[in-house]
N, C-alpha and C. Protein backbone atom coordinates (compact mmCIF):
# COMPACT_ATOMS: atom_id res chain seq x y z
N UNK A 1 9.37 -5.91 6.52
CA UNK A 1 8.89 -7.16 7.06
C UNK A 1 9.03 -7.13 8.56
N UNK A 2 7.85 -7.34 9.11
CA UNK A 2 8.33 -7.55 10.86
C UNK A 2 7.56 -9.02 11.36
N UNK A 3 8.80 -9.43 11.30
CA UNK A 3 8.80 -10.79 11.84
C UNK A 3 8.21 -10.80 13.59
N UNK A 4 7.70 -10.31 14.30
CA UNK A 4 7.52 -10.11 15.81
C UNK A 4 5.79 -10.80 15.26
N UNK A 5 5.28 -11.82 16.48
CA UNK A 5 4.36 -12.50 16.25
C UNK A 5 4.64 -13.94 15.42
N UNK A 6 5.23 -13.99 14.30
CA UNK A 6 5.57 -15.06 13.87
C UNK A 6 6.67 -15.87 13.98
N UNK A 7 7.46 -15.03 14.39
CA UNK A 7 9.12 -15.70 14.85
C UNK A 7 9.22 -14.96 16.34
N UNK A 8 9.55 -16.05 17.48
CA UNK A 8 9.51 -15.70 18.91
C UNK A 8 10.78 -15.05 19.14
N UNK A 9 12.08 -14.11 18.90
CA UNK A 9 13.49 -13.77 19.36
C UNK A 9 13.14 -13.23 20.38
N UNK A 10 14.78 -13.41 21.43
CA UNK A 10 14.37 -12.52 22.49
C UNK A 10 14.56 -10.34 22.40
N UNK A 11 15.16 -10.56 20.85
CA UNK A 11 14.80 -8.83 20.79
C UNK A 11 14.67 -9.33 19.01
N UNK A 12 14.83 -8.19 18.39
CA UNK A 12 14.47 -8.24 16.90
C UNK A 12 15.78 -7.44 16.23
N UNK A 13 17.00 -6.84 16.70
CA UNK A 13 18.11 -7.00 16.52
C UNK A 13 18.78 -7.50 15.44
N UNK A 14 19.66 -6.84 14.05
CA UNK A 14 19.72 -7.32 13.20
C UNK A 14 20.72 -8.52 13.99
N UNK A 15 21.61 -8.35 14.42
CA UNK A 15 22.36 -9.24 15.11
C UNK A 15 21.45 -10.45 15.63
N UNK A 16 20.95 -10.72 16.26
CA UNK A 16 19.71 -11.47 16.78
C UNK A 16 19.32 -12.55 15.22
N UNK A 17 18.43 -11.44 14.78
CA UNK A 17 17.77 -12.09 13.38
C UNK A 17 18.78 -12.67 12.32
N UNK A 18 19.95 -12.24 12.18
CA UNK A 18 21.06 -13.09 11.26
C UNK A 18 21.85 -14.03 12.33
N UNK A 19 21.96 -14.31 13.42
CA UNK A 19 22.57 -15.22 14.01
C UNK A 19 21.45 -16.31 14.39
N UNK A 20 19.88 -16.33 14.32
CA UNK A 20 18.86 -17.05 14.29
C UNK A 20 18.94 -17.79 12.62
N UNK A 21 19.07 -17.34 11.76
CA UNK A 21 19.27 -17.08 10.25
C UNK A 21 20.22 -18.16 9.76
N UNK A 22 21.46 -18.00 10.57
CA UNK A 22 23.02 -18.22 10.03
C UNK A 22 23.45 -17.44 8.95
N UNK A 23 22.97 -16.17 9.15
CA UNK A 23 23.35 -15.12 7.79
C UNK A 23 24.37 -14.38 8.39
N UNK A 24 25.71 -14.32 8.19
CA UNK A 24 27.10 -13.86 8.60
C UNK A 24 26.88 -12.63 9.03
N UNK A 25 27.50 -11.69 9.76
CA UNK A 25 27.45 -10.32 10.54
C UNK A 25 28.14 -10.78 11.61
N UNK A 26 29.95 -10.14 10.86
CA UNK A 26 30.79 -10.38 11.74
C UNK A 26 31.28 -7.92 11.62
N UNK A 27 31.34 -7.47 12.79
CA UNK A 27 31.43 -6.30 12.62
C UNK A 27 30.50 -5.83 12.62
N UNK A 28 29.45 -6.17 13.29
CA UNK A 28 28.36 -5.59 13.63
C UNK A 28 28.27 -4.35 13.96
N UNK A 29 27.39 -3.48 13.40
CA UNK A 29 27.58 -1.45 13.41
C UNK A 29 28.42 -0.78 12.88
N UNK A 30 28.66 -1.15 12.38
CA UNK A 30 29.97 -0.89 10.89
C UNK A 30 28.74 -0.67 9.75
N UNK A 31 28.60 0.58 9.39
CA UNK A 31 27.75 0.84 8.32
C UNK A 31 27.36 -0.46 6.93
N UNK A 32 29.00 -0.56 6.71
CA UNK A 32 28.47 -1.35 5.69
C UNK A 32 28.37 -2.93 5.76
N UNK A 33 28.97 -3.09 6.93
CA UNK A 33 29.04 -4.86 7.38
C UNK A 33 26.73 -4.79 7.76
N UNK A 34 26.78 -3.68 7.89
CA UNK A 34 24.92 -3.83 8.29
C UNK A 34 24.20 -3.79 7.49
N UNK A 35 24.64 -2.93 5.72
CA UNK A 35 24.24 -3.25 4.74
C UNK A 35 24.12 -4.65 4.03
N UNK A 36 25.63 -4.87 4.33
CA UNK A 36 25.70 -6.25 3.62
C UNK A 36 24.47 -7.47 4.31
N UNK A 37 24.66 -7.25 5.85
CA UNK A 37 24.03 -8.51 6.51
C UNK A 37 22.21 -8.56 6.30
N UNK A 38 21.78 -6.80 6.15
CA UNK A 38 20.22 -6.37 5.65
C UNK A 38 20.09 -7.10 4.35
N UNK A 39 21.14 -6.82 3.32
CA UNK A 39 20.72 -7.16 2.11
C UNK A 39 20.67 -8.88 1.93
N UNK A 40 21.63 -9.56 2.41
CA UNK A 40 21.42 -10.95 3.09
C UNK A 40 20.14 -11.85 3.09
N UNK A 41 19.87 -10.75 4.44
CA UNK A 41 18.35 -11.39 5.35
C UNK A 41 17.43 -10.96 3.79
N UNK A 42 17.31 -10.47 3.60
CA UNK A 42 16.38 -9.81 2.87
C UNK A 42 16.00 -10.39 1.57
N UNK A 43 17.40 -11.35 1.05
CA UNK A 43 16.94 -11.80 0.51
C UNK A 43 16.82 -13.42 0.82
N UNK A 44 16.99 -13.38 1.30
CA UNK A 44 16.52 -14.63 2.12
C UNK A 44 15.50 -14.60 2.49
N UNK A 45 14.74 -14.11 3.14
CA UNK A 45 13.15 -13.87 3.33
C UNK A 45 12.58 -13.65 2.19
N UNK A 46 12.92 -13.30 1.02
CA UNK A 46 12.07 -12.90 0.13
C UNK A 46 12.24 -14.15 -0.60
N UNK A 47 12.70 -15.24 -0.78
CA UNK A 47 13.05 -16.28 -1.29
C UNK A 47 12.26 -17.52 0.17
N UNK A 48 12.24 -17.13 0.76
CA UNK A 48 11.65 -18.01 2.17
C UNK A 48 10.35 -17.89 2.45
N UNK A 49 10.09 -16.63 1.22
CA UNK A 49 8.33 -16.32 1.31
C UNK A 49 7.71 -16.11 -0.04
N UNK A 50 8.92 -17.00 -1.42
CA UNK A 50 8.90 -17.03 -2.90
C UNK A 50 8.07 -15.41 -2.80
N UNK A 51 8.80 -14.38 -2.38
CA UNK A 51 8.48 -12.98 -3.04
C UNK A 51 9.84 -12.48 -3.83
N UNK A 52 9.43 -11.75 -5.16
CA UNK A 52 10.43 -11.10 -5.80
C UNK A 52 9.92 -9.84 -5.78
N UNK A 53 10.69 -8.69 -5.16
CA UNK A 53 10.28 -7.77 -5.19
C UNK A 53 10.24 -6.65 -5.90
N UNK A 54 11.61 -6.73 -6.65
CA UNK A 54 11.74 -6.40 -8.24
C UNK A 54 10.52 -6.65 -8.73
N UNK A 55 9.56 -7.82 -8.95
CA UNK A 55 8.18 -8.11 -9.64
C UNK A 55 7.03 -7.60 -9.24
N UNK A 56 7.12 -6.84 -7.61
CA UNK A 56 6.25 -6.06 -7.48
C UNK A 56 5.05 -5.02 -8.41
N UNK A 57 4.31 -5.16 -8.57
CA UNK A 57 2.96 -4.19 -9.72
C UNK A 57 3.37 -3.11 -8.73
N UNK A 58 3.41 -1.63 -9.41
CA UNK A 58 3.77 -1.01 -8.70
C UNK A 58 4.98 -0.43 -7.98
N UNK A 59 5.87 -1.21 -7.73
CA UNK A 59 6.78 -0.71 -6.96
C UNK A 59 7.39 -0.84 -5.92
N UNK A 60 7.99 -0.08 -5.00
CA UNK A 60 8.23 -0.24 -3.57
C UNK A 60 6.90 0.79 -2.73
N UNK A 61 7.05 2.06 -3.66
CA UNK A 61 6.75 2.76 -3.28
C UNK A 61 4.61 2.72 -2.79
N UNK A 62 4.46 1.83 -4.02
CA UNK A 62 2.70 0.90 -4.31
C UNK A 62 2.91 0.06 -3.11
N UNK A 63 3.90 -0.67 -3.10
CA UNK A 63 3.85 -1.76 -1.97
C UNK A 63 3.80 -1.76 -0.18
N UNK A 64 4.27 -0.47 -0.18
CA UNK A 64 4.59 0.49 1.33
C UNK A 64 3.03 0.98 0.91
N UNK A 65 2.48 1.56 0.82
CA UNK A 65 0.78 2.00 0.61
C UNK A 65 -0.22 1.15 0.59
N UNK A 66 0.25 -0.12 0.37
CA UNK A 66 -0.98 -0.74 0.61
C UNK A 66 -0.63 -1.60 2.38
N UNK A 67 0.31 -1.44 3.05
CA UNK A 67 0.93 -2.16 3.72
C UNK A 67 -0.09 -1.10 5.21
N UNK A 68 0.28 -0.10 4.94
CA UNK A 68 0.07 1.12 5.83
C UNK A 68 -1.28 1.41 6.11
């Protein structure tokens, strides 16, 4: 998802995008504090744009191919 065009931040920064959010990322660059805060946003956007992506036809892999 690239939010640039529809949401104005001054960078696109997971830090940035979860403190715009209020989605926690305390330990920022810490491998897994960046997992946790990705998986977060992510689903939060996918719930903020009623997408389930698990329900995807296809896949991830169908869904990246038609995107491209």
């Amino acid at each position: 998802l690239d939010a640039r065009g529809i949401i104005n931040f001054p960078d696109y920064k997971l830090t940035t995008v979860c403190q715009y959010f209020g989605i926690p990322h305390e330990g920022a660059h810490d491998a897994l504090v960046d997992i946790r805060a990705t998986k977060l946003l992510t689903e939060f956007l996918g719930y903020c744009l009623d997408v389930d992506i698990n329900k995807l036809e296809g896949g991830y892999g169908k869904f990246c191919e038609g995107r491209g």
